[in-house]
PDB file of N, CA and C in Angstrom:
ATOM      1  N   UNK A   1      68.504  75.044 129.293  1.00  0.00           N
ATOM      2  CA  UNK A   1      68.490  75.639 127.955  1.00  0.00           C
ATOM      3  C   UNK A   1      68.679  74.523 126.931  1.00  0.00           C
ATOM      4  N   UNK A   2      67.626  74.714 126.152  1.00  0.00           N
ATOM      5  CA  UNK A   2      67.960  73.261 124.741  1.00  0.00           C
ATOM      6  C   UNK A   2      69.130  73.824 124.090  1.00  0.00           C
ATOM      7  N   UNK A   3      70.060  72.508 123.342  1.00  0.00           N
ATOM      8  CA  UNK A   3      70.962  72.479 122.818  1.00  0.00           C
ATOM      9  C   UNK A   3      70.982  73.811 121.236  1.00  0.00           C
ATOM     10  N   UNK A   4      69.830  73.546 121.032  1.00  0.00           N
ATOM     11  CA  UNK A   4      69.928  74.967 119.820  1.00  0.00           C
ATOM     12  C   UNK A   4      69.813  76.017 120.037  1.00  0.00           C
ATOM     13  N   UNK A   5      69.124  76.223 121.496  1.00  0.00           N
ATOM     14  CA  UNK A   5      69.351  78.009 121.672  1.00  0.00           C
ATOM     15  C   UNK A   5      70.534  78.075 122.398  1.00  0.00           C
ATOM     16  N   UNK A   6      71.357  77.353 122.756  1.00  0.00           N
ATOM     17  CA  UNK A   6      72.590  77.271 123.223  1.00  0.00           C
ATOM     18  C   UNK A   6      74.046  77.426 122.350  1.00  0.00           C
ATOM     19  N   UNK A   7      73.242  76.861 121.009  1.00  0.00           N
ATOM     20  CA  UNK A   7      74.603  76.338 120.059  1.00  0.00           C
ATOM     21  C   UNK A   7      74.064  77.831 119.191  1.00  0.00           C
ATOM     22  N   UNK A   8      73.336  78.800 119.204  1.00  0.00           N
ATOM     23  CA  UNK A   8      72.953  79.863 118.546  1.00  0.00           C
ATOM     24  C   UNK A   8      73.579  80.881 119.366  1.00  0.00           C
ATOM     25  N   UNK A   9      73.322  80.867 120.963  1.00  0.00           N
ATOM     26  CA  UNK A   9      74.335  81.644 121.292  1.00  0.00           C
ATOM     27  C   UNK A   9      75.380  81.661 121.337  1.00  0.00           C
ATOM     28  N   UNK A  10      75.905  80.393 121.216  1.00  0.00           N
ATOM     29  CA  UNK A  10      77.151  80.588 121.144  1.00  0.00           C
ATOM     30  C   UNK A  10      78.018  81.253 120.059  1.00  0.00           C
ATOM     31  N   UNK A  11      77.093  81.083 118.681  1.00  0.00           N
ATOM     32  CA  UNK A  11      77.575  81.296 117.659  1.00  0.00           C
ATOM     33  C   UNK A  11      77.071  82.699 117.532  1.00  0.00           C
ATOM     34  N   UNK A  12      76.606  83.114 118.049  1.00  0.00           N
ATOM     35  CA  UNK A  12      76.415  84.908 117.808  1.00  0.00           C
ATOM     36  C   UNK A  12      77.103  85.579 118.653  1.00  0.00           C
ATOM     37  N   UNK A  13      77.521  84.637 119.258  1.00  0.00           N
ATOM     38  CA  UNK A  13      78.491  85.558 120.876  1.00  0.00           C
ATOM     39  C   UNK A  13      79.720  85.191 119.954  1.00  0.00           C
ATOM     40  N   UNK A  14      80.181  84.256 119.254  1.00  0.00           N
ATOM     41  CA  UNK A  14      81.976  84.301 118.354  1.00  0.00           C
ATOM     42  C   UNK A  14      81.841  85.298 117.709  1.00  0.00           C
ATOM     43  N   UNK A  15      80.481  85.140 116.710  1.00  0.00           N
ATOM     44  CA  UNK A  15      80.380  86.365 115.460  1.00  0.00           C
ATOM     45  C   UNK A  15      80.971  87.694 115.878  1.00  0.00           C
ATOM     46  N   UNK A  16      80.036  88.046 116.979  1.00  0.00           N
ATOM     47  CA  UNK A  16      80.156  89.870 117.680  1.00  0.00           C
ATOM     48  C   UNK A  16      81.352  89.524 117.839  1.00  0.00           C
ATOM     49  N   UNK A  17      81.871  88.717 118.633  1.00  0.00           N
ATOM     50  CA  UNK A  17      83.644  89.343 119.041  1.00  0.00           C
ATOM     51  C   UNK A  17      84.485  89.405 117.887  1.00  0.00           C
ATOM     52  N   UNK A  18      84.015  88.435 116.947  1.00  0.00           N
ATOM     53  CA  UNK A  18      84.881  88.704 115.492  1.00  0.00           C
ATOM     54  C   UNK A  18      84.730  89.903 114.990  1.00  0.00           C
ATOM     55  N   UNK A  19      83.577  90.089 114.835  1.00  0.00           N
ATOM     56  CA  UNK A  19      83.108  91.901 114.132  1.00  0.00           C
ATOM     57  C   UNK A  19      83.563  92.449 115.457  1.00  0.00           C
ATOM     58  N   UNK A  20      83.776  92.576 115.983  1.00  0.00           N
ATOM     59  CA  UNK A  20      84.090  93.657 117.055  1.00  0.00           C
ATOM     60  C   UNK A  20      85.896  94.034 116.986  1.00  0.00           C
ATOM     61  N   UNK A  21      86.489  92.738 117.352  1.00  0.00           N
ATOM     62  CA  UNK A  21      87.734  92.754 116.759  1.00  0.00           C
ATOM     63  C   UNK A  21      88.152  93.006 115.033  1.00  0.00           C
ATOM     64  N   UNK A  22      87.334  92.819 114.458  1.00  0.00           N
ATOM     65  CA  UNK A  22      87.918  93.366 112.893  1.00  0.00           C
ATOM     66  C   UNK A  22      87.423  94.811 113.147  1.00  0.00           C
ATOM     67  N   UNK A  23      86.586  95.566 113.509  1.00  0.00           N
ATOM     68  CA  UNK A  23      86.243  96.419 113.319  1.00  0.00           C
ATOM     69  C   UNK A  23      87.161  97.711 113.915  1.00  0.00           C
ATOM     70  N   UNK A  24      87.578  96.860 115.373  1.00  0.00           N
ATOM     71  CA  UNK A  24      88.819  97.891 115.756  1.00  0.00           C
ATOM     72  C   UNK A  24      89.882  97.922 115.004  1.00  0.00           C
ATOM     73  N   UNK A  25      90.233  96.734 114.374  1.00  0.00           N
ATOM     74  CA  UNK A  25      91.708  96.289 113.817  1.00  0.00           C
ATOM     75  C   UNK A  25      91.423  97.447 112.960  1.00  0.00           C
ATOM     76  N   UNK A  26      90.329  97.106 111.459  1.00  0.00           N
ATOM     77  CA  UNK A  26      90.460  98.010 110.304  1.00  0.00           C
ATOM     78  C   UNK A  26      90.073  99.431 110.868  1.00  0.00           C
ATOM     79  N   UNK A  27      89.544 100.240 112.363  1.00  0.00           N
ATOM     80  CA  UNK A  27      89.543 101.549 111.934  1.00  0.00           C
ATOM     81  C   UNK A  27      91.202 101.646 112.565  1.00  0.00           C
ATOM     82  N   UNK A  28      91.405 100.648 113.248  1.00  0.00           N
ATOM     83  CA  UNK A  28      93.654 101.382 113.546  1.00  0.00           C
ATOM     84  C   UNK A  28      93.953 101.244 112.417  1.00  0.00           C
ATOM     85  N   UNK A  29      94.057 100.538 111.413  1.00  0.00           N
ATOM     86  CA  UNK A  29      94.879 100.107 110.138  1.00  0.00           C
ATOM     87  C   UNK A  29      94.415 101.707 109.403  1.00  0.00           C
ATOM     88  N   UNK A  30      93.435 102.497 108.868  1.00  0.00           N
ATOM     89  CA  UNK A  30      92.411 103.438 108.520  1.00  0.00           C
ATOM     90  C   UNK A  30      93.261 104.633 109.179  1.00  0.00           C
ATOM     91  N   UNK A  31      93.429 104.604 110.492  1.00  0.00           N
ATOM     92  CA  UNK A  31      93.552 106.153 110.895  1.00  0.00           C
ATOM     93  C   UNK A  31      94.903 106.517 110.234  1.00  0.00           C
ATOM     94  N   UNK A  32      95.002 107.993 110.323  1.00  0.00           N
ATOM     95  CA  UNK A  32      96.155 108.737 109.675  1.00  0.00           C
ATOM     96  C   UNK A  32      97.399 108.603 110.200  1.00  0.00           C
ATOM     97  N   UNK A  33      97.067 108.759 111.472  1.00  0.00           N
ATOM     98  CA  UNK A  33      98.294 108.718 112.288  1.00  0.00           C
ATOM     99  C   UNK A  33      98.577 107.136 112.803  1.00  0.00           C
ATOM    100  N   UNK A  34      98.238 105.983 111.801  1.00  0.00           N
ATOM    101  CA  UNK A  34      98.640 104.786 112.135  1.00  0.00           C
ATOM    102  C   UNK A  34     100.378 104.684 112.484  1.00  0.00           C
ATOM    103  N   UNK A  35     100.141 103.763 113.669  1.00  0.00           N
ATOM    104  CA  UNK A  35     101.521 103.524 114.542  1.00  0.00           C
ATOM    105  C   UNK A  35     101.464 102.079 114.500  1.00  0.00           C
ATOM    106  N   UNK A  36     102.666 101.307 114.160  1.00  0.00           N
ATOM    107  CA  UNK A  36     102.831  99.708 114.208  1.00  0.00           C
ATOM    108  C   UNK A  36     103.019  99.339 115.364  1.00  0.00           C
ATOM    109  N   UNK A  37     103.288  99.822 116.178  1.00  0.00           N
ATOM    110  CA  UNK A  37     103.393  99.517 117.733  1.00  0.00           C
ATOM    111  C   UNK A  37     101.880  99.224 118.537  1.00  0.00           C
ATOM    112  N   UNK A  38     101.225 100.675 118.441  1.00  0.00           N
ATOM    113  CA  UNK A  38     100.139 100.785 119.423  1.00  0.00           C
ATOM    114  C   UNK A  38      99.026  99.457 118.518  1.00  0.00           C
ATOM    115  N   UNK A  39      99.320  99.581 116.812  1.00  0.00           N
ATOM    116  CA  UNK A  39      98.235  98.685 116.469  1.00  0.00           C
ATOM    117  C   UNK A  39      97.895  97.267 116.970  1.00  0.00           C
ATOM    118  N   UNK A  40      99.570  96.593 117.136  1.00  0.00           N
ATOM    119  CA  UNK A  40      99.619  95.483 117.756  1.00  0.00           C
ATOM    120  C   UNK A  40      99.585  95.718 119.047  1.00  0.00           C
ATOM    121  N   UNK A  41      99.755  96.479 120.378  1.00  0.00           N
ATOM    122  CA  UNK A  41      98.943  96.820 121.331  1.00  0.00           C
ATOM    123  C   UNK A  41      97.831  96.435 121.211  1.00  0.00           C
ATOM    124  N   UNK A  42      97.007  97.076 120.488  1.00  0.00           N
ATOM    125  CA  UNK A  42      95.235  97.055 120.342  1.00  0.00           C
ATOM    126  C   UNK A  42      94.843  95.353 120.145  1.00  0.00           C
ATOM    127  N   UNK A  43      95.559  94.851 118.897  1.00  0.00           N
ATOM    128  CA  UNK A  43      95.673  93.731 118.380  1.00  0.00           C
ATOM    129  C   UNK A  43      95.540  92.716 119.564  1.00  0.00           C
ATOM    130  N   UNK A  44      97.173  92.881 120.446  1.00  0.00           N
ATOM    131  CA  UNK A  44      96.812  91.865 121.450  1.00  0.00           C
ATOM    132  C   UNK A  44      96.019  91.876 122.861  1.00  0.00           C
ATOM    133  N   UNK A  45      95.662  93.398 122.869  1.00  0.00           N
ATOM    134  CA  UNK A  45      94.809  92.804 123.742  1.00  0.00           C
ATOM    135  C   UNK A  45      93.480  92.521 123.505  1.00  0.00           C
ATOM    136  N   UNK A  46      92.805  92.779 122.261  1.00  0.00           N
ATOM    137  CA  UNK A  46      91.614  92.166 121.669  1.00  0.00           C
ATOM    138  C   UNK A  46      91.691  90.547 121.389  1.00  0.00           C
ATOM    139  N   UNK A  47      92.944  90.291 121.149  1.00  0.00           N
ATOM    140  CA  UNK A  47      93.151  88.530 121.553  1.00  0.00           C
ATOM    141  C   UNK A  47      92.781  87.880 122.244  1.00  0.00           C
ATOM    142  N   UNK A  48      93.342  88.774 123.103  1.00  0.00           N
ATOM    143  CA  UNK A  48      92.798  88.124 124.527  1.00  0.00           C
ATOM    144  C   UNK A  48      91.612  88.681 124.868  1.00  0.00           C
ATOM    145  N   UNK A  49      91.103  89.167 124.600  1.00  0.00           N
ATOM    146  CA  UNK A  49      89.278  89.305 124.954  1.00  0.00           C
ATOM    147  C   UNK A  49      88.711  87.882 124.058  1.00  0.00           C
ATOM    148  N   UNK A  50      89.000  88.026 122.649  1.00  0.00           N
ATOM    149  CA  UNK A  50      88.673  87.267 121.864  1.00  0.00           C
ATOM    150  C   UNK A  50      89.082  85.554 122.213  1.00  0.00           C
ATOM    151  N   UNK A  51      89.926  85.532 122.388  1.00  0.00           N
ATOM    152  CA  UNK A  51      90.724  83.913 122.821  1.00  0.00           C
ATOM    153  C   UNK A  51      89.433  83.252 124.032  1.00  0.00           C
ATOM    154  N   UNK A  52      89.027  84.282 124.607  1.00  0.00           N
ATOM    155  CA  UNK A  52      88.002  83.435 125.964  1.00  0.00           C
ATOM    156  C   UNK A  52      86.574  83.028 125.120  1.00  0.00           C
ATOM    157  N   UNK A  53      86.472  83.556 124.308  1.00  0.00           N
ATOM    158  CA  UNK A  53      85.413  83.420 123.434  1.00  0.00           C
ATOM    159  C   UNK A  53      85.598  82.032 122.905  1.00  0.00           C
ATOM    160  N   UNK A  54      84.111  80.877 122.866  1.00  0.00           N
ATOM    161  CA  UNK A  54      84.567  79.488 122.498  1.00  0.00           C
ATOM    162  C   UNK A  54      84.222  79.685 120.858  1.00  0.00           C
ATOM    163  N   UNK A  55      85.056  79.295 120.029  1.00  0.00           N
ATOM    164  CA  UNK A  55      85.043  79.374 118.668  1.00  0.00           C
ATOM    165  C   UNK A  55      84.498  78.083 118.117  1.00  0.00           C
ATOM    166  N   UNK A  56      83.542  78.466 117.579  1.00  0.00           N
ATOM    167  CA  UNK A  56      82.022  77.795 117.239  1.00  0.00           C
ATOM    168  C   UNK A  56      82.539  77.335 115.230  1.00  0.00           C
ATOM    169  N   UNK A  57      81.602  76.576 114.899  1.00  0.00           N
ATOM    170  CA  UNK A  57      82.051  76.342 113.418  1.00  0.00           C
ATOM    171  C   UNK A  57      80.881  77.639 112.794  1.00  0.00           C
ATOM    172  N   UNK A  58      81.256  77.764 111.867  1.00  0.00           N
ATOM    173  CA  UNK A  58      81.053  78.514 110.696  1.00  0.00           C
ATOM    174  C   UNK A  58      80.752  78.518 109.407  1.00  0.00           C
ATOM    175  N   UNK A  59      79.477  79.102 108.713  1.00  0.00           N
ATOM    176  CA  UNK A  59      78.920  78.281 107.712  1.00  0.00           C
ATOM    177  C   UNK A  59      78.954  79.247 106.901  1.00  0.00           C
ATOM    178  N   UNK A  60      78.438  80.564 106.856  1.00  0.00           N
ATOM    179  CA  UNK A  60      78.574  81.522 105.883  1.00  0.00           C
ATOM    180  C   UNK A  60      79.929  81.905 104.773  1.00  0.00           C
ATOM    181  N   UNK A  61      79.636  82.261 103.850  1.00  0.00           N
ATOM    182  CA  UNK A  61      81.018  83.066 103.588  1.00  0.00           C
ATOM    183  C   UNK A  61      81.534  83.918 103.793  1.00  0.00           C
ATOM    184  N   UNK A  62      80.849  84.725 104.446  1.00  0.00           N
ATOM    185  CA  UNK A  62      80.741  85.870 105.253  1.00  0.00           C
ATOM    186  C   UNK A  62      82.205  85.825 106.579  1.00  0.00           C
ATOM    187  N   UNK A  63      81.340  84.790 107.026  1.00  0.00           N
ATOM    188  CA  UNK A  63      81.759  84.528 108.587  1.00  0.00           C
ATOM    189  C   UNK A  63      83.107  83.972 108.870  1.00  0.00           C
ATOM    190  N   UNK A  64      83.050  83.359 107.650  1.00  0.00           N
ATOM    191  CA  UNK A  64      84.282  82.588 107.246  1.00  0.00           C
ATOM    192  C   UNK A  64      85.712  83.043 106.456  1.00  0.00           C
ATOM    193  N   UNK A  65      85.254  84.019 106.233  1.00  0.00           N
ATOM    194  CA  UNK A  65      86.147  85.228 105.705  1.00  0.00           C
ATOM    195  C   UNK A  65      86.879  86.204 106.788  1.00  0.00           C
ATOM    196  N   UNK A  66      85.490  86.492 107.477  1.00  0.00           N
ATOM    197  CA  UNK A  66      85.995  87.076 108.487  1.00  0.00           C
ATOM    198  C   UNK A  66      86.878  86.351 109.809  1.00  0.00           C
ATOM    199  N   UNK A  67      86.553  85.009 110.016  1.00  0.00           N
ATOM    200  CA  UNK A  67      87.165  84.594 110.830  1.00  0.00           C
ATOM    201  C   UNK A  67      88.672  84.651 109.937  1.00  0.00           C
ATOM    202  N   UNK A  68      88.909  84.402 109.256  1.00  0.00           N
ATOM    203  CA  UNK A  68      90.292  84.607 108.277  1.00  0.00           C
ATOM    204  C   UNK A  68      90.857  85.692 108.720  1.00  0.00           C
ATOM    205  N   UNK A  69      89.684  86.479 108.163  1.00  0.00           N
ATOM    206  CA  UNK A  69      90.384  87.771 108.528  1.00  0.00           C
ATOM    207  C   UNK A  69      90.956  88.614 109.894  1.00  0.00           C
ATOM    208  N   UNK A  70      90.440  87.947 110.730  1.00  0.00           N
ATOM    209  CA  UNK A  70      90.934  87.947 112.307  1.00  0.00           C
ATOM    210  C   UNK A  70      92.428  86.880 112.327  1.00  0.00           C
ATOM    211  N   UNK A  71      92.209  85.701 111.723  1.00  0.00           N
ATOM    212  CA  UNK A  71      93.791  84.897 111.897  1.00  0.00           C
ATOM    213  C   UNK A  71      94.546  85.838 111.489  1.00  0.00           C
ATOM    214  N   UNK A  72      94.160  86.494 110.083  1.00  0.00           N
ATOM    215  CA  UNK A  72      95.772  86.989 109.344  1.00  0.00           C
ATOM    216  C   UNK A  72      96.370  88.525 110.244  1.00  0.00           C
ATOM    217  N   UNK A  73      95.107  89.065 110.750  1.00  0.00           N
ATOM    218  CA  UNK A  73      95.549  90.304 111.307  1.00  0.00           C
ATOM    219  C   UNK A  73      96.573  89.690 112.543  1.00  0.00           C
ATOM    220  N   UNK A  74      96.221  88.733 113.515  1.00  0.00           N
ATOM    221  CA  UNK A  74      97.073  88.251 114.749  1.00  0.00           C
ATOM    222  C   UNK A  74      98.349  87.634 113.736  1.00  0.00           C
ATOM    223  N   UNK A  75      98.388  87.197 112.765  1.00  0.00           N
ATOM    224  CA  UNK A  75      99.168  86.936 112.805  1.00  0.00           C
ATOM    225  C   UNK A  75     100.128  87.619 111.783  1.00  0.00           C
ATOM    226  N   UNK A  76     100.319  88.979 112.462  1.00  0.00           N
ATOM    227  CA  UNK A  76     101.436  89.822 112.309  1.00  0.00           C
ATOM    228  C   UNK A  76     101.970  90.205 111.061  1.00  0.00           C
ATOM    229  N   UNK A  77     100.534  90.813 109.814  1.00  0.00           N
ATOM    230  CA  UNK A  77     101.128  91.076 108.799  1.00  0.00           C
ATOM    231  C   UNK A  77     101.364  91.884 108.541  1.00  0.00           C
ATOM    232  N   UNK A  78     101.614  92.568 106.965  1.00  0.00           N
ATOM    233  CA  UNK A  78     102.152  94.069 106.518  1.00  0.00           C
ATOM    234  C   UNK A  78     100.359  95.177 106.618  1.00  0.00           C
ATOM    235  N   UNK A  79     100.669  96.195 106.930  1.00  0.00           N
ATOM    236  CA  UNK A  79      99.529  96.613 106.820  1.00  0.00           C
ATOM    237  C   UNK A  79      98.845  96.622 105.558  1.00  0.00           C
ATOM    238  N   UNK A  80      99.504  96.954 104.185  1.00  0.00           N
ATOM    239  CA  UNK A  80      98.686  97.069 102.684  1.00  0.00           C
ATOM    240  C   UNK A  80      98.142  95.839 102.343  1.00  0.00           C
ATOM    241  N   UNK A  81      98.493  94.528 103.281  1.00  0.00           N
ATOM    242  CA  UNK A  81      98.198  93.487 102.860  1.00  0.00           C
ATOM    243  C   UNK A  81      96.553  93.189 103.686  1.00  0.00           C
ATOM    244  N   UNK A  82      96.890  93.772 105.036  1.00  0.00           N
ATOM    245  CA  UNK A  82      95.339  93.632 105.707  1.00  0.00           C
ATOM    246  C   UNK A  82      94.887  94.641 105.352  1.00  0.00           C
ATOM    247  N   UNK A  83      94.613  95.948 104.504  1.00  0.00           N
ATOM    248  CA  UNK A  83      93.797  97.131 104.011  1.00  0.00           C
ATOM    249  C   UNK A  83      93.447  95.712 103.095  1.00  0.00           C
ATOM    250  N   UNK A  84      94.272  95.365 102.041  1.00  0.00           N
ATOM    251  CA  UNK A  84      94.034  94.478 100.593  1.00  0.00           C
ATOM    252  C   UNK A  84      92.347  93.894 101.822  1.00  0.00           C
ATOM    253  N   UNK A  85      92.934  92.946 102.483  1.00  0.00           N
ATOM    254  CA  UNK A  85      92.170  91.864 103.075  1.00  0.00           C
ATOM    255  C   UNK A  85      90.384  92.215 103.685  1.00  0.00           C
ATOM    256  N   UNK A  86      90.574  93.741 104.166  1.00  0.00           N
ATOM    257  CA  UNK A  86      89.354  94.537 104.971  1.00  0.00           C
ATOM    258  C   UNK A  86      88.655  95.006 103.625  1.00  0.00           C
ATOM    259  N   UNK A  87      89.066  95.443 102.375  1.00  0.00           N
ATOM    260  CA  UNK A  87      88.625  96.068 101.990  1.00  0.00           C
ATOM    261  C   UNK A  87      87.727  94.432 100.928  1.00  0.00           C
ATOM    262  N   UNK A  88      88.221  93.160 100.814  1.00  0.00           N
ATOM    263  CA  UNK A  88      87.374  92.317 100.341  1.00  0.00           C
ATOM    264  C   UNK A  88      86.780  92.071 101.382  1.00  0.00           C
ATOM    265  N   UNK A  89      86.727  91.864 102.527  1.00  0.00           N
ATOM    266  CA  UNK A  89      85.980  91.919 103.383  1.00  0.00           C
ATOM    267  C   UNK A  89      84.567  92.594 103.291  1.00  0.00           C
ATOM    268  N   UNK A  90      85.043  93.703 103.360  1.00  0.00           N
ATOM    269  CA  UNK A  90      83.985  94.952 103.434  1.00  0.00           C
ATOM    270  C   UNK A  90      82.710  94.457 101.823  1.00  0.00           C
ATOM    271  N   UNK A  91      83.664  94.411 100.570  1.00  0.00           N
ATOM    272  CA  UNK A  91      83.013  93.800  99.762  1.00  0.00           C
ATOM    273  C   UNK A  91      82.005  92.945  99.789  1.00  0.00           C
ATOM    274  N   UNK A  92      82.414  92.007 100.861  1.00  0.00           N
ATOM    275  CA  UNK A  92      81.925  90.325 100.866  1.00  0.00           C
ATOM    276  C   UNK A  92      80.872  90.544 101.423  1.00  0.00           C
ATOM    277  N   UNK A  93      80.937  91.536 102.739  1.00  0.00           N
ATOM    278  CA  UNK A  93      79.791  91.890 103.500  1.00  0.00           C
ATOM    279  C   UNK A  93      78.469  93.021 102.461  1.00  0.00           C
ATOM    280  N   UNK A  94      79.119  93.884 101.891  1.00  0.00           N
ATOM    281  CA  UNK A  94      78.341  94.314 101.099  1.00  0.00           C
ATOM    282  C   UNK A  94      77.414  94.042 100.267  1.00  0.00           C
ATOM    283  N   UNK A  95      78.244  92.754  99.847  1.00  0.00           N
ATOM    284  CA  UNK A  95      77.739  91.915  98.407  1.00  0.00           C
ATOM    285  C   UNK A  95      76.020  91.116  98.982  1.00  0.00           C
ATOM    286  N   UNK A  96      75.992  91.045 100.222  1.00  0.00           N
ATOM    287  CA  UNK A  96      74.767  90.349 100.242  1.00  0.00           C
ATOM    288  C   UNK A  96      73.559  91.307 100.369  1.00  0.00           C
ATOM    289  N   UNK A  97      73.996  92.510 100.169  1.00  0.00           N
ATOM    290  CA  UNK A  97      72.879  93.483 100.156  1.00  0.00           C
ATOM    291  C   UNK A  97      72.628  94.111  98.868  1.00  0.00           C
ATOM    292  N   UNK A  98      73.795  93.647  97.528  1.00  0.00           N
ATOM    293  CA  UNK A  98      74.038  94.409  96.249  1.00  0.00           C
ATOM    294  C   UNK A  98      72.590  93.884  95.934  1.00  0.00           C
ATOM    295  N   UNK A  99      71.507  94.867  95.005  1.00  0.00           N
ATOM    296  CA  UNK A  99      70.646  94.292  94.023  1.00  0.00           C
ATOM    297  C   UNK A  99      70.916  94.539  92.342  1.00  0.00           C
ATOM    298  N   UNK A 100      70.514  94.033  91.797  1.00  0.00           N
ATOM    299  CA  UNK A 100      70.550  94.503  90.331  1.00  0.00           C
ATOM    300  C   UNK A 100      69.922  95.290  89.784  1.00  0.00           C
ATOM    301  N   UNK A 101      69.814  95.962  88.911  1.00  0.00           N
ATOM    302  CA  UNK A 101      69.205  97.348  88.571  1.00  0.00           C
ATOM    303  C   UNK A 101      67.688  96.552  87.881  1.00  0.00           C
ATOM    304  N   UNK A 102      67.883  96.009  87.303  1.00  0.00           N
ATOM    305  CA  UNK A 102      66.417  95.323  86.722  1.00  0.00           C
ATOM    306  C   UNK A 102      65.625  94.699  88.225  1.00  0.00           C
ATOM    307  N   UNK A 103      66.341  94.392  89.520  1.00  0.00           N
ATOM    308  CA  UNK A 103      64.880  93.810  90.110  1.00  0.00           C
ATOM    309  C   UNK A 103      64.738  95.497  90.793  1.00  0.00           C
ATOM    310  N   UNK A 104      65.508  96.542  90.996  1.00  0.00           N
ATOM    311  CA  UNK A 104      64.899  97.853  91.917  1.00  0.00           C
ATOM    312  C   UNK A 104      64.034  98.363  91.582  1.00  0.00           C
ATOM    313  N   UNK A 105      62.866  99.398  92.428  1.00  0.00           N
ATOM    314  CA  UNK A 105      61.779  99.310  91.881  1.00  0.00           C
ATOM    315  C   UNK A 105      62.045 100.701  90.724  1.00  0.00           C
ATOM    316  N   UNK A 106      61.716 100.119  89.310  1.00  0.00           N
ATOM    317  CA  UNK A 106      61.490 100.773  87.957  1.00  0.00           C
ATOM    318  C   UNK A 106      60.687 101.974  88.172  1.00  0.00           C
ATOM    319  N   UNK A 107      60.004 102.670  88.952  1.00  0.00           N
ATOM    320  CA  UNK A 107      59.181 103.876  89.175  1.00  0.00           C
ATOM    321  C   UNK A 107      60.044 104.333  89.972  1.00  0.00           C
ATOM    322  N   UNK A 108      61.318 104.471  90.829  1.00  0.00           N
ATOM    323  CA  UNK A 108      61.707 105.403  92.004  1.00  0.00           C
ATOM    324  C   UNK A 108      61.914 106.425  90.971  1.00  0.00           C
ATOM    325  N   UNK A 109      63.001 106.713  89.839  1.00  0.00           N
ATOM    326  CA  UNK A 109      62.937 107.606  89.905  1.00  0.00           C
ATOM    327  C   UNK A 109      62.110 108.383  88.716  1.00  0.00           C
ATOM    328  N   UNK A 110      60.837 108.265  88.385  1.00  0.00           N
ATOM    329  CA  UNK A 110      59.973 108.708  87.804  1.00  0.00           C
ATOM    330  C   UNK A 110      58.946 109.658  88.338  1.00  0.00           C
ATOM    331  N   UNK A 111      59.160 111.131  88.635  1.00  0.00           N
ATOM    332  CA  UNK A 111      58.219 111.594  89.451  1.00  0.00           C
ATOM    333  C   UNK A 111      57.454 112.622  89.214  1.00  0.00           C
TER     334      UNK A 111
END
């Protein structure tokens, strides 16, 4: 295997486990019946799924946010502070799909 389809998988195989692990973290942080116990349960053993994973560098802001956002959750904070953290997250990820009202197309809603 050449070195770039190698250094691509690797880096899409960190990504998924990052989104995979934020994604469990923020729907435990989310549910109603959140418990500080079972969350860090969940927490560490997604660590350790995640920890075998070789952690690749990172170029986006995206990616780079999110890898953040995986340190601060392991490392054992208040929950309003990781909602604060998921919910710029969620933003950050959003933001590369926001358009502006002047480029959408000017005829949708004319009918």
């Amino acid at each position: 295997m050449n070195t770039v389809g190698y250094d691509k998988f690797k880096r899409v195989k960190y990504l998924r486990g990052l989104e995979k692990f934020a994604k469990s973290a923020i729907n435990g942080l989310k549910r109603e019946d959140y418990d500080e116990e079972q969350f860090r349960v969940r927490v560490a053993k997604n660590a350790e799924i995640l920890a075998k994973i070789e952690p690749v560098y990172l170029d986006s802001a995206y990616s780079k946010a999110l890898e953040k956002f995986v340190n601060l959750i392991i490392a054992n904070n208040d929950r309003n502070e990781l909602l604060d953290a998921a919910n710029s997250l969620e933003k950050l990820k959003n933001s590369k799909t926001y358009k502006k009202d002047k480029h959408k197309n000017r005829y949708k809603d004319e009918d």
